[in-house]
PDB file of N, CA and C in Angstrom:
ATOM      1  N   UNK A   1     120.380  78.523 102.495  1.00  0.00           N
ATOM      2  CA  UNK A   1     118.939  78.427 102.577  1.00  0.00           C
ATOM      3  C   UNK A   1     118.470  77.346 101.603  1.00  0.00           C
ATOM      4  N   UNK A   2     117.709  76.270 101.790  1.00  0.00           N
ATOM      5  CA  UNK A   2     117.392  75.731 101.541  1.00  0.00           C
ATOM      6  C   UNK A   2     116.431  76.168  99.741  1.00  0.00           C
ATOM      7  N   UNK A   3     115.712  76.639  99.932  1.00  0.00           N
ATOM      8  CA  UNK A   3     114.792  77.705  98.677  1.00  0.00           C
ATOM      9  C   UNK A   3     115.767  77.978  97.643  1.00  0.00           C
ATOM     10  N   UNK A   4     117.614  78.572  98.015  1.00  0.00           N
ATOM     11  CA  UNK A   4     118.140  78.965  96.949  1.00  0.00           C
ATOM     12  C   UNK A   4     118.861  77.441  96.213  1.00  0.00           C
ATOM     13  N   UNK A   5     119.133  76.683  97.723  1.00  0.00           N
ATOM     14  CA  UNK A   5     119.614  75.345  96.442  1.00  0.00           C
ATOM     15  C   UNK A   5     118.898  74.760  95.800  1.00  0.00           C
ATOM     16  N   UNK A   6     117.673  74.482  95.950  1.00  0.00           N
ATOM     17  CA  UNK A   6     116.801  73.958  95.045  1.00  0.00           C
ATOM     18  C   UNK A   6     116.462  74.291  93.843  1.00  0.00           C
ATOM     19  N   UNK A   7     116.658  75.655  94.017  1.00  0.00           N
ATOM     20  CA  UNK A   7     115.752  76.514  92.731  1.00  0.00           C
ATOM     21  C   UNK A   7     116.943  76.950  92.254  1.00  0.00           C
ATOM     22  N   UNK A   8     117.989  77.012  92.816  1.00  0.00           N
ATOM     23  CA  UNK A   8     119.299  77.895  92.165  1.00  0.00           C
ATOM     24  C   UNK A   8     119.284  77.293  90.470  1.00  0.00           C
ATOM     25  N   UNK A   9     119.323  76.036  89.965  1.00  0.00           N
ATOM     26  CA  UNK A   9     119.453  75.759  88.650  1.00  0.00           C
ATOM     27  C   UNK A   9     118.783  76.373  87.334  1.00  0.00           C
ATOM     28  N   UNK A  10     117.233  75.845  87.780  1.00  0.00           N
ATOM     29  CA  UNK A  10     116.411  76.661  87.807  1.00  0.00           C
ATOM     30  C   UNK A  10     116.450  78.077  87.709  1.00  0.00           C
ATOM     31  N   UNK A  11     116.539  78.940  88.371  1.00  0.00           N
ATOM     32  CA  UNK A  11     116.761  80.136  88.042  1.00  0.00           C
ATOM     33  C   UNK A  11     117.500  80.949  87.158  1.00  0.00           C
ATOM     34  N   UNK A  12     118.749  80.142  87.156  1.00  0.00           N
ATOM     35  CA  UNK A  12     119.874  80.610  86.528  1.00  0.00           C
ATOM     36  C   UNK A  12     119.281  80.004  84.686  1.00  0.00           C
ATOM     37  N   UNK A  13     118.797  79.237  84.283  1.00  0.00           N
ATOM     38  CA  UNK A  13     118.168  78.746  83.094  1.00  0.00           C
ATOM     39  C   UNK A  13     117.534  79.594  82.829  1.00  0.00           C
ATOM     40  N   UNK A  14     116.036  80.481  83.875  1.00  0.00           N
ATOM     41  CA  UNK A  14     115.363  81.210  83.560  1.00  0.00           C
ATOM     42  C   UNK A  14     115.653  82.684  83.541  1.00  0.00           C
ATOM     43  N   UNK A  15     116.696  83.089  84.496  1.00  0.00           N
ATOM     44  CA  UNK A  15     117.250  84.196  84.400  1.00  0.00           C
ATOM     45  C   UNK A  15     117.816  84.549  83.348  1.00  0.00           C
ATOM     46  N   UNK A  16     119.026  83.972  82.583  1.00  0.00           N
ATOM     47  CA  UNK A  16     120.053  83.760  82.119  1.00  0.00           C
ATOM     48  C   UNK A  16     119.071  84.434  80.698  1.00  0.00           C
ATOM     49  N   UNK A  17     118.300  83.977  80.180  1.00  0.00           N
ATOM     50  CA  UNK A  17     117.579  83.830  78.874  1.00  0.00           C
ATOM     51  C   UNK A  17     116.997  84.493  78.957  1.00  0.00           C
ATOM     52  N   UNK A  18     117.063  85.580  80.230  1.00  0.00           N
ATOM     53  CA  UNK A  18     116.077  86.858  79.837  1.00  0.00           C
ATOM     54  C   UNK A  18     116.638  87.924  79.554  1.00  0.00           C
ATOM     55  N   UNK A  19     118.241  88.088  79.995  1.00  0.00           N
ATOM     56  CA  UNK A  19     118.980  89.123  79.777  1.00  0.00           C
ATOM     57  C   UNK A  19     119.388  89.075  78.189  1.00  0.00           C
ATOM     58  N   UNK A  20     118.964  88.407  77.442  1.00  0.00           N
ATOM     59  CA  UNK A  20     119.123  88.629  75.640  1.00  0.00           C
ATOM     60  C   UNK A  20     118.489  89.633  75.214  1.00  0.00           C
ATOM     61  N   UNK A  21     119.274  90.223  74.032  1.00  0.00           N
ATOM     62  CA  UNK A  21     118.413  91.479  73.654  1.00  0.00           C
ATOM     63  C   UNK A  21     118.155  92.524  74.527  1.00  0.00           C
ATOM     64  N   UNK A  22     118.925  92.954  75.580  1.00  0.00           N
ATOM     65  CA  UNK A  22     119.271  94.547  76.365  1.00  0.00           C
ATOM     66  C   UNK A  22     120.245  94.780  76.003  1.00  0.00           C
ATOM     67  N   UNK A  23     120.244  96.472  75.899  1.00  0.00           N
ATOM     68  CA  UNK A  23     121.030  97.332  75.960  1.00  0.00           C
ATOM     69  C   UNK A  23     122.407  96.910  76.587  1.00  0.00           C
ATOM     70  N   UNK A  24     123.192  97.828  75.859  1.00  0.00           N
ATOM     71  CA  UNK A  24     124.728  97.652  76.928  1.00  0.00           C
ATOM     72  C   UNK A  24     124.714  97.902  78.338  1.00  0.00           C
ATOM     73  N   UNK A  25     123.397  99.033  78.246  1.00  0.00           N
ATOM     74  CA  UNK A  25     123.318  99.429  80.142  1.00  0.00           C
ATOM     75  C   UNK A  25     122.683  98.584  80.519  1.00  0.00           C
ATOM     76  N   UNK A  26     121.714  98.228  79.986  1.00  0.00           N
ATOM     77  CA  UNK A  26     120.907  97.146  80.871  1.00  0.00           C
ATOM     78  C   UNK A  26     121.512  95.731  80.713  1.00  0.00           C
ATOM     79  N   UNK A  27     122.117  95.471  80.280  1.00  0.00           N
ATOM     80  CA  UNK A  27     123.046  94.087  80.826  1.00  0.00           C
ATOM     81  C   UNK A  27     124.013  94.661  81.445  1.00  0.00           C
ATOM     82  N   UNK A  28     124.682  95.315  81.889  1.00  0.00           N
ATOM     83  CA  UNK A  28     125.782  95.719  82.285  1.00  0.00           C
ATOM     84  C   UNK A  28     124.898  95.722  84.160  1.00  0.00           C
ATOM     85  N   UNK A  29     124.033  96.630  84.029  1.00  0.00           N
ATOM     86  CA  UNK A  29     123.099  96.364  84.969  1.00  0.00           C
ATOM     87  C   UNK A  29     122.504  95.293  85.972  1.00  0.00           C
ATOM     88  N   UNK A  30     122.166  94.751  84.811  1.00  0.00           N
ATOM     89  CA  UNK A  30     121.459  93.533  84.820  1.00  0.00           C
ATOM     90  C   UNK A  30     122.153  91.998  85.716  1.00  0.00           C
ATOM     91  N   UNK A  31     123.258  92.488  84.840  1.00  0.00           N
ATOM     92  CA  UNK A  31     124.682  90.984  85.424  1.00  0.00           C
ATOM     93  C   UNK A  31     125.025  91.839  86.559  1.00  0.00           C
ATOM     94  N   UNK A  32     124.975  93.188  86.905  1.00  0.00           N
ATOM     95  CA  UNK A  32     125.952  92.844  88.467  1.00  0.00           C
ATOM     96  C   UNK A  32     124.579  92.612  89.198  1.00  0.00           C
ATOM     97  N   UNK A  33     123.088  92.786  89.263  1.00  0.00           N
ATOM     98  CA  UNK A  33     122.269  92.567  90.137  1.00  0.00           C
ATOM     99  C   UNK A  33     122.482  91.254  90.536  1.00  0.00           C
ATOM    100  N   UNK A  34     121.917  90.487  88.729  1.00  0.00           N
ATOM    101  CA  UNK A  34     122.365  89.079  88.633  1.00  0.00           C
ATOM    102  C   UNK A  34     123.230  88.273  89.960  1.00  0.00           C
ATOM    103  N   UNK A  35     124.970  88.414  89.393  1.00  0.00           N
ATOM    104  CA  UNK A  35     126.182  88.125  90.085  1.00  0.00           C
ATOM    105  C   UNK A  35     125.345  88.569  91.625  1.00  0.00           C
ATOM    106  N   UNK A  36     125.550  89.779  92.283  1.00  0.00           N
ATOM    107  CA  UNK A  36     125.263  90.201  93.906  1.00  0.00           C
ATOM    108  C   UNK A  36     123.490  89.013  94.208  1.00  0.00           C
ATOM    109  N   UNK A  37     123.119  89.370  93.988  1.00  0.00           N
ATOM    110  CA  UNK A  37     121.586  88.837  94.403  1.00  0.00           C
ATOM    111  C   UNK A  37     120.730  87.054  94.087  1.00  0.00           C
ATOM    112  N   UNK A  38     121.538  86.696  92.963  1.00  0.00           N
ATOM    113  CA  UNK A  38     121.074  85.701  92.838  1.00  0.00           C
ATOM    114  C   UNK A  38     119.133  85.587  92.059  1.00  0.00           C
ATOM    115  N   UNK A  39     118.998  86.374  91.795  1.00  0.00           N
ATOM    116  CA  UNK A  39     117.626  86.217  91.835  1.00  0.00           C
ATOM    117  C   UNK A  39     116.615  85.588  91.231  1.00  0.00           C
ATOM    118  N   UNK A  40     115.320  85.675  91.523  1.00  0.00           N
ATOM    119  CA  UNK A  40     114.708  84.199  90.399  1.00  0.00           C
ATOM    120  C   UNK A  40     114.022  84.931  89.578  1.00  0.00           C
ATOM    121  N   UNK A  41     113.633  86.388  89.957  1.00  0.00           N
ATOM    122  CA  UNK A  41     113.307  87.446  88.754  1.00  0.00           C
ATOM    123  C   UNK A  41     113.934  88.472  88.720  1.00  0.00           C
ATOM    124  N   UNK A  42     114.619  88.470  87.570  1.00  0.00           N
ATOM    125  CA  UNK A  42     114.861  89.945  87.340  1.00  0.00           C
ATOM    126  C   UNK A  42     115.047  90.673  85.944  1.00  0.00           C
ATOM    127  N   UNK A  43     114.173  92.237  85.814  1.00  0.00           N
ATOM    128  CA  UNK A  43     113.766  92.682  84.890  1.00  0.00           C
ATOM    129  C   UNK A  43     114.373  94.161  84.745  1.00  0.00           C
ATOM    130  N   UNK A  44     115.485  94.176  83.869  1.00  0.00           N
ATOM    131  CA  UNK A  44     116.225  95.638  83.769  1.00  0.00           C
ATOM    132  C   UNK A  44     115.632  96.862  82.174  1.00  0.00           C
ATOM    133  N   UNK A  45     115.266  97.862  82.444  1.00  0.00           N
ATOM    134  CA  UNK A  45     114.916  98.849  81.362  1.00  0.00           C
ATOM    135  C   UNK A  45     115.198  99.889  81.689  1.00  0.00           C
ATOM    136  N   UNK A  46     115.751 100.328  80.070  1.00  0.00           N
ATOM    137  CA  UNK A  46     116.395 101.589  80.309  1.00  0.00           C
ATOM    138  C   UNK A  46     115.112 102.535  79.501  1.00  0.00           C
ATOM    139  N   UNK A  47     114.492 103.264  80.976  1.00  0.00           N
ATOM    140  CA  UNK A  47     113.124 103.871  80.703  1.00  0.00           C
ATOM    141  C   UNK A  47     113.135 105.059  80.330  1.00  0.00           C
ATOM    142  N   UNK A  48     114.249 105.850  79.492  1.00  0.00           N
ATOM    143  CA  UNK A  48     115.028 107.280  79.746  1.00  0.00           C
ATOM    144  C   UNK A  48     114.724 107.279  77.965  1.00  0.00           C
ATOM    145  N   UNK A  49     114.272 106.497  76.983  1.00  0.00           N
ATOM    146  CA  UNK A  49     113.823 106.440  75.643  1.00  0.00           C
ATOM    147  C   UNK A  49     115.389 106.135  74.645  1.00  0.00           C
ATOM    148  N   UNK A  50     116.067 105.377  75.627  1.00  0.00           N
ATOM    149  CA  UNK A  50     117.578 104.528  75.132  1.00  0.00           C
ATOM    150  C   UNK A  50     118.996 105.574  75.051  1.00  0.00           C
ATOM    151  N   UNK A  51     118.558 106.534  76.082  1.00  0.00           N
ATOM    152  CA  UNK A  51     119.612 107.472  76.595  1.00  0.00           C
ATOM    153  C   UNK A  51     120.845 106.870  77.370  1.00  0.00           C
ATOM    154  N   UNK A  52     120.095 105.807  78.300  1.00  0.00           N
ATOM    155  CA  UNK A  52     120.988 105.215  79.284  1.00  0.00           C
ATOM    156  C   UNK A  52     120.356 106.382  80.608  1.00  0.00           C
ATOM    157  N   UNK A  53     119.773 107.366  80.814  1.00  0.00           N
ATOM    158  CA  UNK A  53     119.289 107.927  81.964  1.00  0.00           C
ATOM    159  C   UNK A  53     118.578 107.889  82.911  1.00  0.00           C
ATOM    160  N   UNK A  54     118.343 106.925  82.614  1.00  0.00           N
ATOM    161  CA  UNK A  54     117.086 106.193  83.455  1.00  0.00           C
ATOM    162  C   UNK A  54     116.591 105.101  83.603  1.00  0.00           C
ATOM    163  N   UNK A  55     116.755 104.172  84.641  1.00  0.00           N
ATOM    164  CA  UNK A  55     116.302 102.463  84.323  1.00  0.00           C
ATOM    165  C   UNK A  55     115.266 102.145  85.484  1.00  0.00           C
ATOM    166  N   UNK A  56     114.618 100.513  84.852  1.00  0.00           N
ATOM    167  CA  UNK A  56     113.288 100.618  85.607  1.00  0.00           C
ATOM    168  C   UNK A  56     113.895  98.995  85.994  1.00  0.00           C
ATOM    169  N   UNK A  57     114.019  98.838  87.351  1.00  0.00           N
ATOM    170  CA  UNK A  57     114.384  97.473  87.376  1.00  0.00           C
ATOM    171  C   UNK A  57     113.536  96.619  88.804  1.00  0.00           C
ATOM    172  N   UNK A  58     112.903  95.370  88.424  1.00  0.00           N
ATOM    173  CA  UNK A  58     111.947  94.901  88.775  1.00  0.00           C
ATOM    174  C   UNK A  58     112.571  93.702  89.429  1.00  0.00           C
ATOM    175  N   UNK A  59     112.260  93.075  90.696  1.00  0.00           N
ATOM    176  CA  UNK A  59     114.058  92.266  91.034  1.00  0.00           C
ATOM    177  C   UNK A  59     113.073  91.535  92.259  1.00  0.00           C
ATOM    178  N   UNK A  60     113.345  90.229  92.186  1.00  0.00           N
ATOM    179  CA  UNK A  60     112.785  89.401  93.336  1.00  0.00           C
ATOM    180  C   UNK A  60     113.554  88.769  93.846  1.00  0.00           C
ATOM    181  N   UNK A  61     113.937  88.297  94.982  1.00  0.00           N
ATOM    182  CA  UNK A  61     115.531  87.527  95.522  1.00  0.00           C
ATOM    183  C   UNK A  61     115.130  87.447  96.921  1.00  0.00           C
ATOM    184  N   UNK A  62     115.701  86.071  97.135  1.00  0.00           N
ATOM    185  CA  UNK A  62     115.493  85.666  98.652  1.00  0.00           C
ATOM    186  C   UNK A  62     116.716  86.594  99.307  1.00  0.00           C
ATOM    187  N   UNK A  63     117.475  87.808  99.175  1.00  0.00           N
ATOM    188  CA  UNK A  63     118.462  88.452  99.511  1.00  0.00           C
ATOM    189  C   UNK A  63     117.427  89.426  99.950  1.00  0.00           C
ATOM    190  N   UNK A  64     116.514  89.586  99.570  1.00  0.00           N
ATOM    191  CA  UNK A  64     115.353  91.058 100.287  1.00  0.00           C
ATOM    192  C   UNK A  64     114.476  90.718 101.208  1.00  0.00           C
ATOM    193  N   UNK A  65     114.612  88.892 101.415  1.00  0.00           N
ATOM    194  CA  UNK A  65     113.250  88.615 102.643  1.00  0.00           C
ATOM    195  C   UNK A  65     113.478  89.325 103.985  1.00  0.00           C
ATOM    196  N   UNK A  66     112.404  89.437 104.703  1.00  0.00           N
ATOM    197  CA  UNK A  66     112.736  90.181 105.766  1.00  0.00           C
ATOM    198  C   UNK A  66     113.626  91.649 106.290  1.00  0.00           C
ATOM    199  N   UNK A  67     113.628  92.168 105.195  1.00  0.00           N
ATOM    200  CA  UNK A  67     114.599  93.370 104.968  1.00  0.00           C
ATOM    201  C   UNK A  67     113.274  94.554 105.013  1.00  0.00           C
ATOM    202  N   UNK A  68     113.399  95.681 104.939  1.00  0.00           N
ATOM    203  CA  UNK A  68     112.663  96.813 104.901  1.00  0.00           C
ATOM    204  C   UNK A  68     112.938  97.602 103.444  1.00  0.00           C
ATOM    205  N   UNK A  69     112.254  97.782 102.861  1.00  0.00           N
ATOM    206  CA  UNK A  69     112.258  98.726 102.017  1.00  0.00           C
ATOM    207  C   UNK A  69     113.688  99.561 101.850  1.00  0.00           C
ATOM    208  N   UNK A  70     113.770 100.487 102.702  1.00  0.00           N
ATOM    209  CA  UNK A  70     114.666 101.265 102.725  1.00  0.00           C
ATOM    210  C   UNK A  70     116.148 100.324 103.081  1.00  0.00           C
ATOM    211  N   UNK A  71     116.303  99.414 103.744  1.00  0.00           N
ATOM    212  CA  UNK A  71     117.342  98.174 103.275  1.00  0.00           C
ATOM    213  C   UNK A  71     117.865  97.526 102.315  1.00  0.00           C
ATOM    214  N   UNK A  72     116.342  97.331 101.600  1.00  0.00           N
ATOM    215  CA  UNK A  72     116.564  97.059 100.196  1.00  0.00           C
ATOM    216  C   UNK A  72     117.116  97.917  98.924  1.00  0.00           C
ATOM    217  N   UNK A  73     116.541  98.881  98.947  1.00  0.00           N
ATOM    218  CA  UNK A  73     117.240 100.355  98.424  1.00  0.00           C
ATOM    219  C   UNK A  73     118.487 100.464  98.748  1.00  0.00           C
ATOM    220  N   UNK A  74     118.809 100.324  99.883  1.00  0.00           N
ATOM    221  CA  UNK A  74     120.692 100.810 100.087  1.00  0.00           C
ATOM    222  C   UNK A  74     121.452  99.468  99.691  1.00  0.00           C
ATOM    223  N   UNK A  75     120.623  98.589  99.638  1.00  0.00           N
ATOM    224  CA  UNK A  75     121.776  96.877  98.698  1.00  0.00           C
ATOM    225  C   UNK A  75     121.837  97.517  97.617  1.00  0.00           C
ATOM    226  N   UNK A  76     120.538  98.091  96.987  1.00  0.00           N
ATOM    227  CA  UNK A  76     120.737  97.931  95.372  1.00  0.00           C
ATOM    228  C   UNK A  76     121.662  99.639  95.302  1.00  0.00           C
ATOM    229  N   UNK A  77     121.424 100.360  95.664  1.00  0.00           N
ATOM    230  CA  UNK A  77     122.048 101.756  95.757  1.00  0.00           C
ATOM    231  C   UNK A  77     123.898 101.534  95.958  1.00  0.00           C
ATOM    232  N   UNK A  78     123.881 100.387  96.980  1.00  0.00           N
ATOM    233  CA  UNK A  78     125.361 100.573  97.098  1.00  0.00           C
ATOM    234  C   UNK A  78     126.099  99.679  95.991  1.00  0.00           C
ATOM    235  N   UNK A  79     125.205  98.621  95.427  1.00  0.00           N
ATOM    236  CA  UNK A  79     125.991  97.980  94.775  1.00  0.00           C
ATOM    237  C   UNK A  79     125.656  99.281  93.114  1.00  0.00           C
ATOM    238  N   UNK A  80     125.041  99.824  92.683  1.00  0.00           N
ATOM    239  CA  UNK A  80     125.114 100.363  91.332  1.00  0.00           C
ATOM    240  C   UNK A  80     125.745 102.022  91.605  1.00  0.00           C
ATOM    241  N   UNK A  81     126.577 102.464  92.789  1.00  0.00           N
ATOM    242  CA  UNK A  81     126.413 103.558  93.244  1.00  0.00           C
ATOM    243  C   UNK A  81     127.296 104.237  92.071  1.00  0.00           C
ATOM    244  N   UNK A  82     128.526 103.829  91.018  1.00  0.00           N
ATOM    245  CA  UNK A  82     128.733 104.250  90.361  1.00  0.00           C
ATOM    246  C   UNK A  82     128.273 104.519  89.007  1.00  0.00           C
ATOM    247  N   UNK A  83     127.358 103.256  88.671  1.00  0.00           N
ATOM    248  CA  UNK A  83     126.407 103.594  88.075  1.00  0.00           C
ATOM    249  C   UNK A  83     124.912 104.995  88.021  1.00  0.00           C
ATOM    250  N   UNK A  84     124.880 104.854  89.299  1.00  0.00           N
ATOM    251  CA  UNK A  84     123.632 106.412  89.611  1.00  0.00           C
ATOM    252  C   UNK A  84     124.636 107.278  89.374  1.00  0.00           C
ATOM    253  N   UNK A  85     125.440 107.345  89.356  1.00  0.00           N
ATOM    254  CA  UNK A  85     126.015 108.702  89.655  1.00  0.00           C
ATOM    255  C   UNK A  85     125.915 109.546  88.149  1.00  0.00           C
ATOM    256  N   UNK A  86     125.998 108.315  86.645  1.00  0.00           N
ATOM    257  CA  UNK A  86     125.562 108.874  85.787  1.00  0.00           C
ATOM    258  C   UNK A  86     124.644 108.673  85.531  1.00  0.00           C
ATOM    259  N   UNK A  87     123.291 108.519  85.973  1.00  0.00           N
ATOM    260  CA  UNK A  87     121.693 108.901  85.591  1.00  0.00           C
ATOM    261  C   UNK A  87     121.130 109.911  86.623  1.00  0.00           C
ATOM    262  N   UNK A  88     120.129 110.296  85.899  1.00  0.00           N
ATOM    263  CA  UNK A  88     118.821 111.258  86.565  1.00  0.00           C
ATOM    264  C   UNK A  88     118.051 110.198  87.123  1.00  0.00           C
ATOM    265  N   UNK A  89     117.464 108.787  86.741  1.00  0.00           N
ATOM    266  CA  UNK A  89     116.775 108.385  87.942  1.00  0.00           C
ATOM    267  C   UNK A  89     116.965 106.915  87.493  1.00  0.00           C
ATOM    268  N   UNK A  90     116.104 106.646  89.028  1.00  0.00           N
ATOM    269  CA  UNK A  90     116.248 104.791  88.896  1.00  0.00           C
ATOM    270  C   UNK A  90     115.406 103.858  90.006  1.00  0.00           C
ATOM    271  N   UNK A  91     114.034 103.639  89.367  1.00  0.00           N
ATOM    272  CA  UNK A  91     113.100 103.153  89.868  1.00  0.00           C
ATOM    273  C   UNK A  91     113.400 101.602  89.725  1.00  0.00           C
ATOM    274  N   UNK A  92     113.101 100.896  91.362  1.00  0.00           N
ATOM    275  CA  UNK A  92     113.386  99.602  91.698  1.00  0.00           C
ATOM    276  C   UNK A  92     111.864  99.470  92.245  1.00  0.00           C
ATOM    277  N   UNK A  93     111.127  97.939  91.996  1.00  0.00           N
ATOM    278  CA  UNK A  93     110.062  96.929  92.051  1.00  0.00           C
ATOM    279  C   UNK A  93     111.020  96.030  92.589  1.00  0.00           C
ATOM    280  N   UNK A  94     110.232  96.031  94.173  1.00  0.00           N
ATOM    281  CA  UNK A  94     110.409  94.776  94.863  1.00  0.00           C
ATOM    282  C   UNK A  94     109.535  93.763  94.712  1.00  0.00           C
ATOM    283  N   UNK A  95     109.816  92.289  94.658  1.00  0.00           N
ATOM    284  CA  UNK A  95     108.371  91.431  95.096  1.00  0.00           C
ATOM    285  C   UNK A  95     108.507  91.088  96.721  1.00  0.00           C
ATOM    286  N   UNK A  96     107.016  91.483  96.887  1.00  0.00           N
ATOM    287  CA  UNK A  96     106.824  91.573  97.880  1.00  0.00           C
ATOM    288  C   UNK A  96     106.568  90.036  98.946  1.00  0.00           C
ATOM    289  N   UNK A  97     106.036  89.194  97.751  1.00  0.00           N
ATOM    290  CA  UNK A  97     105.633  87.376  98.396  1.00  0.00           C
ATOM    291  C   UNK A  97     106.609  86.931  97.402  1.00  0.00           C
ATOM    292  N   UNK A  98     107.339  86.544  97.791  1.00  0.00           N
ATOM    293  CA  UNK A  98     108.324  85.635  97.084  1.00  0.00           C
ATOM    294  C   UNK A  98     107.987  84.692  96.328  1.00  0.00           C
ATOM    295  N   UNK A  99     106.873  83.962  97.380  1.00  0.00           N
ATOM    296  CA  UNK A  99     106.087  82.861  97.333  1.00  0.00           C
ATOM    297  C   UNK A  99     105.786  83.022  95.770  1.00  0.00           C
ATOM    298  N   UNK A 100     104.825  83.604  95.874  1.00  0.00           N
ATOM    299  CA  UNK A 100     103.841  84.064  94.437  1.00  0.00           C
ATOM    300  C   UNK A 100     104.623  84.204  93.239  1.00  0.00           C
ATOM    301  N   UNK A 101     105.752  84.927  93.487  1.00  0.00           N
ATOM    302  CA  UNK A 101     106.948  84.566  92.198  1.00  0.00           C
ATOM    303  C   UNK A 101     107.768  83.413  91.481  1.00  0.00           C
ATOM    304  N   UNK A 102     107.760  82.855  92.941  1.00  0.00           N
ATOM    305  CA  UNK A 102     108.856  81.299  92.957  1.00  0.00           C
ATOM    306  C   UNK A 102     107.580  80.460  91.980  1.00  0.00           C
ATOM    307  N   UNK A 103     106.305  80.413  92.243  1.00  0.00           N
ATOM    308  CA  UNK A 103     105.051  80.074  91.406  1.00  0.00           C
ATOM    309  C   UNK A 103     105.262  80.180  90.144  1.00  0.00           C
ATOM    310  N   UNK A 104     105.253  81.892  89.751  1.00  0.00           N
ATOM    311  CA  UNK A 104     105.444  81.818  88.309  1.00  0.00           C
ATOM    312  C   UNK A 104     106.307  81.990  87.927  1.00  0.00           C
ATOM    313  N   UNK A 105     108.120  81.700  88.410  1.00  0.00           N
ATOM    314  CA  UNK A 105     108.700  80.987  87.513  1.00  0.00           C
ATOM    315  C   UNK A 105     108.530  79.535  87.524  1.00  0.00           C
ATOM    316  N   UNK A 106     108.295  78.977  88.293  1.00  0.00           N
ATOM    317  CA  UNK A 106     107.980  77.508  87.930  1.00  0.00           C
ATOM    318  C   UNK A 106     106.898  77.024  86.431  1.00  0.00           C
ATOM    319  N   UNK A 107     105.969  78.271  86.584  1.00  0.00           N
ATOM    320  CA  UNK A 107     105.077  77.729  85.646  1.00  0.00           C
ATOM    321  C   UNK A 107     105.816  78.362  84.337  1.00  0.00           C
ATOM    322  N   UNK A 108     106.685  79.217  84.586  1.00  0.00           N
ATOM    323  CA  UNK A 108     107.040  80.233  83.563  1.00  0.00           C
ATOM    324  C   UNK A 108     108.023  78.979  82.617  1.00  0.00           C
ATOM    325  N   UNK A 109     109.034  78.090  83.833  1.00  0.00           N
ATOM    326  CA  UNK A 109     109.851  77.276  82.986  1.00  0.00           C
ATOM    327  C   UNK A 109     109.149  76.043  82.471  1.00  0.00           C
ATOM    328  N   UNK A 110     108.230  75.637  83.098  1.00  0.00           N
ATOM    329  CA  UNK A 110     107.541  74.533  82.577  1.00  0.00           C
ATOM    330  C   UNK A 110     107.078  75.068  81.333  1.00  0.00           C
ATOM    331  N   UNK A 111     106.530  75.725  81.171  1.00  0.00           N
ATOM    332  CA  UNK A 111     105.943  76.753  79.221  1.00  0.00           C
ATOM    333  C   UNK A 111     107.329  76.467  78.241  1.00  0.00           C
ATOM    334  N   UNK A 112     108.202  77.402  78.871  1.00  0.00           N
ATOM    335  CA  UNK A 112     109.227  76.777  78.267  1.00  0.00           C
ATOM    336  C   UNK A 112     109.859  75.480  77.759  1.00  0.00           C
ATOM    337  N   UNK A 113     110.105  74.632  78.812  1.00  0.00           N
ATOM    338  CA  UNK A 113     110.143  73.493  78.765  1.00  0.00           C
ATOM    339  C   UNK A 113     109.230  72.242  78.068  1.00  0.00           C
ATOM    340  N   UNK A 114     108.107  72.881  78.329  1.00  0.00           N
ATOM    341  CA  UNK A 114     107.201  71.564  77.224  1.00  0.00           C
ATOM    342  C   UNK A 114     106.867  72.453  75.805  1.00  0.00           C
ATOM    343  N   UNK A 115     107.079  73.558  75.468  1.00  0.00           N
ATOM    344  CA  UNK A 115     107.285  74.145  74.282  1.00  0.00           C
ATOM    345  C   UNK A 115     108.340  73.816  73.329  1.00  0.00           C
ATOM    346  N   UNK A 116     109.325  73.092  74.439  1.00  0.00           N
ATOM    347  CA  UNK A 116     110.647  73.115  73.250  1.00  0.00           C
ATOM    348  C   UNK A 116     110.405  71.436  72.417  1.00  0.00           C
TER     349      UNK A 116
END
């Protein structure tokens, strides 16, 4: 797809630098969404008060366009399925316009970028 080669560099700059400073679960998390999905946002928390029981993960990826909800749930379900098996829960945020995201990481790396 055209959308992921362009932005693939990009992403991986902005992705990459967000997974600093998580938990062992939430990078552990975090990198296999990462690795499977590719994505241009993604946001892992372990919402369980640093138990590891619970994570809140917020995930945008041209791997969910045109998919259904409940599609999307069984990607992310099958790829962490050994992971659920030790928590009580695990709330996933889809973006819904891609569009609107691919936006603010662009503006997100430009901040970056003329900051440094």
């Amino acid at each position: 797809m055209r959308f992921n080669s362009i932005l693939r560099p990009l992403h991986r700059l902005y992705t990459t630098s967000v997974a600093d400073g998580l938990t062992a679960g939430e990078s552990h998390i975090y990198n296999k969404l990462h690795e499977a999905f590719e994505p241009i946002r993604l946001r892992v928390s372990d919402v369980s008060g640093g138990c590891g029981s619970m994570y809140a993960i917020d995930i945008a990826s041209a791997s969910f366009e045109g998919k259904s909800i409940v599609k999307q749930h069984r990607l992310i379900n099958d790829l962490l399925k050994e992971e659920i098996k030790e928590m009580h829960g695990l709330q996933v945020q889809y973006e819904r316009q891609l569009e609107n995201t691919l936006t603010n990481t662009l503006l997100s790396a430009f901040e970056l970028w003329s900051s440094a």
